[in-house]
Protein backbone atom coordinates (compact mmCIF):
# COMPACT_ATOMS: atom_id res chain seq x y z
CA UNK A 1 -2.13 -88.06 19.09
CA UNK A 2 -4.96 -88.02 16.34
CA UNK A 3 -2.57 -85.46 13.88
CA UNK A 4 0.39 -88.16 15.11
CA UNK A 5 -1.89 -90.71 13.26
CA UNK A 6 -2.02 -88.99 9.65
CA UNK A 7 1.36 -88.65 9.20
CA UNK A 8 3.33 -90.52 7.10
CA UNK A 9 3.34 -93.33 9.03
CA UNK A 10 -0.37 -94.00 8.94
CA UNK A 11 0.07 -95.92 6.47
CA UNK A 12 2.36 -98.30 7.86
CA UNK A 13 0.61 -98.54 10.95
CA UNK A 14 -2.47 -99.42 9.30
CA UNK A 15 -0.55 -102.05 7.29
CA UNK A 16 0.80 -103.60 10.40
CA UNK A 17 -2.84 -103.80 11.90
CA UNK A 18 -4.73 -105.05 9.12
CA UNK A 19 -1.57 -107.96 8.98
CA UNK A 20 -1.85 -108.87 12.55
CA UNK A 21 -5.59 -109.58 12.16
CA UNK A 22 -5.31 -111.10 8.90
CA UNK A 23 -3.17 -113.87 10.08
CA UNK A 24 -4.81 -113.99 13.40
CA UNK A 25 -8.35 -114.72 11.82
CA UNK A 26 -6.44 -117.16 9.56
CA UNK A 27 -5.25 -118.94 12.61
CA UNK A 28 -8.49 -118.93 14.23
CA UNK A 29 -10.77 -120.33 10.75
CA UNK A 30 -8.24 -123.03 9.63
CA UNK A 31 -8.41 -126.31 11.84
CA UNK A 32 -5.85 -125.43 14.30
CA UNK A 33 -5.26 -126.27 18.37
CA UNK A 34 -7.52 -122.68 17.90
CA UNK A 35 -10.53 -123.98 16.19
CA UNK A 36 -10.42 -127.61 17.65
CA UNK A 37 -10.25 -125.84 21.41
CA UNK A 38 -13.36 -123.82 20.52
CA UNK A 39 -15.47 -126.75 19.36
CA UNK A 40 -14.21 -128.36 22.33
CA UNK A 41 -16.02 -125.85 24.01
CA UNK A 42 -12.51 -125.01 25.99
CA UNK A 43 -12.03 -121.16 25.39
CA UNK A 44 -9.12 -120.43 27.97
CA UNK A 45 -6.65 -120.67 25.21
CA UNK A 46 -8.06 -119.60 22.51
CA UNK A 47 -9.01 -116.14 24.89
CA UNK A 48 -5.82 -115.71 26.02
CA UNK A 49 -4.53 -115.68 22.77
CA UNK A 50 -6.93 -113.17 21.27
CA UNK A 51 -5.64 -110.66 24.04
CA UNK A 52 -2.15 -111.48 24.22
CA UNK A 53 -2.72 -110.32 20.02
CA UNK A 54 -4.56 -106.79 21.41
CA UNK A 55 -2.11 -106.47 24.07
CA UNK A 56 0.66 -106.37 21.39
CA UNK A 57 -1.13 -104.01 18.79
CA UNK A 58 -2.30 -101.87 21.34
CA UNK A 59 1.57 -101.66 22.94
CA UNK A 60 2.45 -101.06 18.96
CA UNK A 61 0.15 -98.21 19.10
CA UNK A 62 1.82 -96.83 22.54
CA UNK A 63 4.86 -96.80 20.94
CA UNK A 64 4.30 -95.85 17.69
CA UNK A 65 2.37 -92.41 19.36
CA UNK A 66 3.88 -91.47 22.26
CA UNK A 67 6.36 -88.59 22.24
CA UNK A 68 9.95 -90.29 22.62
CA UNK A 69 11.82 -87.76 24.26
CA UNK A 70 12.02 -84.78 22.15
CA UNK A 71 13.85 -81.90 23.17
CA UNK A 72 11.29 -79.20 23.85
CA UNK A 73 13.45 -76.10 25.18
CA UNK A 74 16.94 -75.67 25.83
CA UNK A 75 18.47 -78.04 28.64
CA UNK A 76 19.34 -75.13 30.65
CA UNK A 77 16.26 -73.30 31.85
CA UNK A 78 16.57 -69.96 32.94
CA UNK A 79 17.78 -66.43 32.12
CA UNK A 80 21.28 -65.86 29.43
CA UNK A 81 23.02 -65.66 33.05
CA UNK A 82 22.32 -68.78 34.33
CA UNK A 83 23.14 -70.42 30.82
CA UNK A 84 26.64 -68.81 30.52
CA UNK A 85 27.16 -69.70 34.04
CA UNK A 86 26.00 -73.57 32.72
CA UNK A 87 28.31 -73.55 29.26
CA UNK A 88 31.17 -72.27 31.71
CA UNK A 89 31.05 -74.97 34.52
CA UNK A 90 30.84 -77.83 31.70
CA UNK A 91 34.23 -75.83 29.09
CA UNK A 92 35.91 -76.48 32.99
CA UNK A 93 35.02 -79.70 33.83
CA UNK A 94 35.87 -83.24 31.37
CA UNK A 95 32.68 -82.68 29.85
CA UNK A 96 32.70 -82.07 26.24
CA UNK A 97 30.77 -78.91 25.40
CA UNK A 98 26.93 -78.97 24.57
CA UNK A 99 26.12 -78.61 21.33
CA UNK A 100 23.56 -76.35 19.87
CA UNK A 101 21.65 -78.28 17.17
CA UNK A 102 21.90 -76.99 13.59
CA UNK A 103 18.19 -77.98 12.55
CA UNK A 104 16.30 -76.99 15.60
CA UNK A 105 18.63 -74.34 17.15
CA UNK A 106 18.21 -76.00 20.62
CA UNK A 107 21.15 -76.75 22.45
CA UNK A 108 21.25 -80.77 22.83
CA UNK A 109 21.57 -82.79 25.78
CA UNK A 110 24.35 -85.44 26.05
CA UNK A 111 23.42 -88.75 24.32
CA UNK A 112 20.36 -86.08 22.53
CA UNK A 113 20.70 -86.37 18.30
CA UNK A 114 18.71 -84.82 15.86
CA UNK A 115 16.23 -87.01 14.04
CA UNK A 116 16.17 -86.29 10.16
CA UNK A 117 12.57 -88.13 9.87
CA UNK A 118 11.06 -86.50 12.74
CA UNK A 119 12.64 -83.50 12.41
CA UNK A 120 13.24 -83.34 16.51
CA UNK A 121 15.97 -83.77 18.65
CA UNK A 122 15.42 -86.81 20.96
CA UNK A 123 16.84 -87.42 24.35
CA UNK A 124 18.97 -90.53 24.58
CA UNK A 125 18.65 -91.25 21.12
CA UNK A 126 18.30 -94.78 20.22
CA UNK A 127 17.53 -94.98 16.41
CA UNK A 128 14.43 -94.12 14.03
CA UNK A 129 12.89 -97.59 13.93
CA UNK A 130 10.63 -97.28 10.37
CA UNK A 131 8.36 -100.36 11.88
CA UNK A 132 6.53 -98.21 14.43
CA UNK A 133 7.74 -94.86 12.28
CA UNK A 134 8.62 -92.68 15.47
CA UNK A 135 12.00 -92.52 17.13
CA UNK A 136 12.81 -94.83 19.72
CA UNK A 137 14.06 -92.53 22.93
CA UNK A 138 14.37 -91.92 26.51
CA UNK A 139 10.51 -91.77 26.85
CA UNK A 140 9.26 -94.94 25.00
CA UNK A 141 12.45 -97.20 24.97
CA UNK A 142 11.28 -99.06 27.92
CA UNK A 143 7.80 -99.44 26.44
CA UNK A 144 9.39 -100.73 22.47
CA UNK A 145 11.49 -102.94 24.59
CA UNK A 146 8.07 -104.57 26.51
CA UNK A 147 6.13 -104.56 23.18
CA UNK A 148 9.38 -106.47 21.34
CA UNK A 149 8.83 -108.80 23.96
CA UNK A 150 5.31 -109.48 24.10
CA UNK A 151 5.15 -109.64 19.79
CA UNK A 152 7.79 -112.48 20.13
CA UNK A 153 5.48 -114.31 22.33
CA UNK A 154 2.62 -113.84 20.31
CA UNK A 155 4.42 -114.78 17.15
CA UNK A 156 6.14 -117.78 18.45
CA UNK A 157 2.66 -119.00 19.66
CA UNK A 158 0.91 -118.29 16.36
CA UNK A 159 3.49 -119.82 15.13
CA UNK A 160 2.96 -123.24 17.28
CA UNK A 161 -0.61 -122.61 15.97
CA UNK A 162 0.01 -122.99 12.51
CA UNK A 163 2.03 -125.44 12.17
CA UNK A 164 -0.82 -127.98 14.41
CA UNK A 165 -3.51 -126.88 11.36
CA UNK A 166 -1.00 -128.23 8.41
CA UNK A 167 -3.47 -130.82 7.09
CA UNK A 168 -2.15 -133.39 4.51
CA UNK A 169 -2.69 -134.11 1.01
CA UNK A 170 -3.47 -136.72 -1.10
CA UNK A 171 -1.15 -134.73 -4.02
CA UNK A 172 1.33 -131.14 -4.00
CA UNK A 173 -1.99 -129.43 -5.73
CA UNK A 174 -4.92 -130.43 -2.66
CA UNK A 175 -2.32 -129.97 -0.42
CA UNK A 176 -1.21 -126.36 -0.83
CA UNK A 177 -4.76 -126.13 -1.95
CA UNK A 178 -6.30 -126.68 1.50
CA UNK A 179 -2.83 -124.95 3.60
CA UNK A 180 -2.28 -122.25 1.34
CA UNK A 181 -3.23 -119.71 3.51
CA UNK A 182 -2.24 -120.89 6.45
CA UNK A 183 1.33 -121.53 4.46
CA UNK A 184 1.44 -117.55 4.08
CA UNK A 185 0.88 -116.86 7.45
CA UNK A 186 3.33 -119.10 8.31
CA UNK A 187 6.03 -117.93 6.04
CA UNK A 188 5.10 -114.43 7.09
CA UNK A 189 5.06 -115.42 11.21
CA UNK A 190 8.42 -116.98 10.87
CA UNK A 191 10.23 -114.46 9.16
CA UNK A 192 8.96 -111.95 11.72
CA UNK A 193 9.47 -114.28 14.73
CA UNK A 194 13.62 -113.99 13.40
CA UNK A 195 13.37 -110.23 13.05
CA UNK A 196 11.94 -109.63 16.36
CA UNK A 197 14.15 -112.19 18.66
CA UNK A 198 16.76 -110.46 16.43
CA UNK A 199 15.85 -107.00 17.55
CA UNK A 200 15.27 -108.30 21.08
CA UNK A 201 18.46 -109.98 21.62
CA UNK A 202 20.04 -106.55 20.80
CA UNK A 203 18.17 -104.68 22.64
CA UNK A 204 18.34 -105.99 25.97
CA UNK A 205 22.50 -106.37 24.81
CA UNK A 206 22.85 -102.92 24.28
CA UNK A 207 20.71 -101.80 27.17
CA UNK A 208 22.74 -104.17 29.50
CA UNK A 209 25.68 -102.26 28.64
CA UNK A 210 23.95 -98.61 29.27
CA UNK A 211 24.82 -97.88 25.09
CA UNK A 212 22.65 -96.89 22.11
CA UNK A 213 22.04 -98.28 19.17
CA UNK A 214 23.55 -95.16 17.32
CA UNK A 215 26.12 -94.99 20.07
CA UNK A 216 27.00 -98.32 19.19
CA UNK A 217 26.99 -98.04 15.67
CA UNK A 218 28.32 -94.43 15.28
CA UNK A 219 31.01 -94.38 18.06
CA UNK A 220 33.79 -92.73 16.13
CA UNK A 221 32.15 -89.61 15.26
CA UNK A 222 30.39 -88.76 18.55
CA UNK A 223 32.32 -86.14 20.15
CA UNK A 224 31.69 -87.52 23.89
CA UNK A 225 33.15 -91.01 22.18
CA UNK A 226 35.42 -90.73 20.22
CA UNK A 227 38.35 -89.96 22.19
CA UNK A 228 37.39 -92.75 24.61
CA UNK A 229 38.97 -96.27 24.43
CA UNK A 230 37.56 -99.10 22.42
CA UNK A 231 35.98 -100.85 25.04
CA UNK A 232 35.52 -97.70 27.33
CA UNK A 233 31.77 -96.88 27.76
CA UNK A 234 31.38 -94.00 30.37
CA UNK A 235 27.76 -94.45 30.81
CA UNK A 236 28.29 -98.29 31.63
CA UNK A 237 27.44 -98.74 35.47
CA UNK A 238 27.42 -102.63 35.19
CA UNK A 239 24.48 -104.94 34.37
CA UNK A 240 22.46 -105.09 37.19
CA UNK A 241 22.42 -101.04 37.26
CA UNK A 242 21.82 -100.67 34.11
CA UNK A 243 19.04 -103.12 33.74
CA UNK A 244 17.66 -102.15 37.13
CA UNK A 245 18.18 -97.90 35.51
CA UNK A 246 16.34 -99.05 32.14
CA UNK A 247 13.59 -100.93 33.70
CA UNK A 248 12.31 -99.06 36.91
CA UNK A 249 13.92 -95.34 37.04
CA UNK A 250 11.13 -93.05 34.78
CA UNK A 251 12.75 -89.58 34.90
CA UNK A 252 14.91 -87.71 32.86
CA UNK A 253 18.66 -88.22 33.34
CA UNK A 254 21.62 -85.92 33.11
CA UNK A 255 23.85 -87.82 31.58
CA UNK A 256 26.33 -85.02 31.47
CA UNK A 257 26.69 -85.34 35.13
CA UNK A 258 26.66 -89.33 34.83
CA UNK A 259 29.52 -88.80 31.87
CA UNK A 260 31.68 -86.07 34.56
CA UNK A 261 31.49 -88.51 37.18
CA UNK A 262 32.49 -91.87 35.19
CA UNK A 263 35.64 -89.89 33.34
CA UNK A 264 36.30 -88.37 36.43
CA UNK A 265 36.39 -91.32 38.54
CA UNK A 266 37.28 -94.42 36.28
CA UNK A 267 37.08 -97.86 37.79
């Protein structure tokens, strides 16, 4: 975790950090519901808000860390027999072939691509999100999806925040004078408030439907895809599974087995 740090996305971690305290110590200073709570003496609010703010950079840092899913060894374990025996079954069944990957030289799971910024193959690859800079995968999809969640609730309420410290001005010049500051964090809040419900809405869109953001985008050139219909998703087991698969099965799934039965046994 510590040499996952110093890579190249320490810098963009640290970014996001230092911004999230910035505008949270700007919310707290200015004369906001914040500051007029805590000379109230009432700190319930003011509290919560401070950890609903660690909650989401410490989620951030979960994400951001934690290994997404990369493929570590060959999916089938076990001697050369047992891995011809494998390759045979699935060249018999519907199942497209596995592929072995040209970077890493592993053979890749279904729904598995390799990453070109992480240099790893990544079960159930989602996409390489350059916000957190890790892949979002099998392992830590669940956990982007909870911290997209809980930074849209902390925005919209810093948001709230801000606009209840907008003081007015006798002229333009005192007034952006005495809200400049909390102008910026404004600006910056409400352009990330967008981004996130954006990301959110497609998230929980595409994970209602059992597909992946590449899937989604880069249908036609997958080779367990493309010969499928338009609106033919073989990994789709309707919404309540998938939500209910997403949200509360942890293990590793083999989707090749999911894909055999679907295409096997359409609805």
């Amino acid at each position: 975790m510590v040499r996952s740090l110093f890579r190249s996305g320490f810098l963009v971690r640290v970014s996001h950090t230092v911004l999230t305290w910035i505008v949270t110590l700007i919310l707290f200073l200015h004369n906001t519901d914040l500051r007029r709570c805590e000379e109230r003496g009432e700190l319930l609010l003011p509290a919560l808000f401070f950890l609903l703010v660690l909650l989401s950079v410490l989620l951030y840092f979960t994400v951001s860390l934690m290994d997404p899913g990369f493929v570590l060894t060959d999916t089938v374990k076990g001697g050369q027999g047992s891995n011809e025996e494998m390759e045979s079954m699935i060249a018999q069944s519907s199942t497209p072939r596995l592929r072995r990957c040209g970077y890493c030289l592993l053979q890749q799971p279904m729904r598995a691509k390799h990453c070109q910024t992480c240099k790893r193959c990544v079960r159930r690859f989602d996409h390489h999100c350059p916000w957190i800079e890790n892949c979002v995968g099998e392992r830590n999809h669940r956990w982007f999806f909870a911290y997209l969640l809980v930074q849209l609730l902390v925005l919209l309420w810093a948001l709230h925040i801000a606009l209840s410290g907008i003081s007015p001005g006798a002229t333009w010049e005192l007034w952006l004078r005495v809200n400049g500051f909390l102008l910026g964090a404004l600006t910056m809040v409400g352009v990330f408030s967008w981004v996130t419900l954006l990301l959110l809405g497609c998230h929980l869109y595409l994970v209602s439907i059992n597909c992946t953001t590449w899937e989604f985008m880069s249908r036609h050139r997958i080779s367990y895809l493309k010969n499928c219909e338009d609106e033919e998703n073989p990994f789709d087991r309707g919404i309540f599974c998938n939500l209910w698969d997403f949200f509360c099965i942890c293990r590793t799934v083999m989707w090749e087995q999911v894909y055999k039965k679907n295409t096997s046994n359409p609805v």
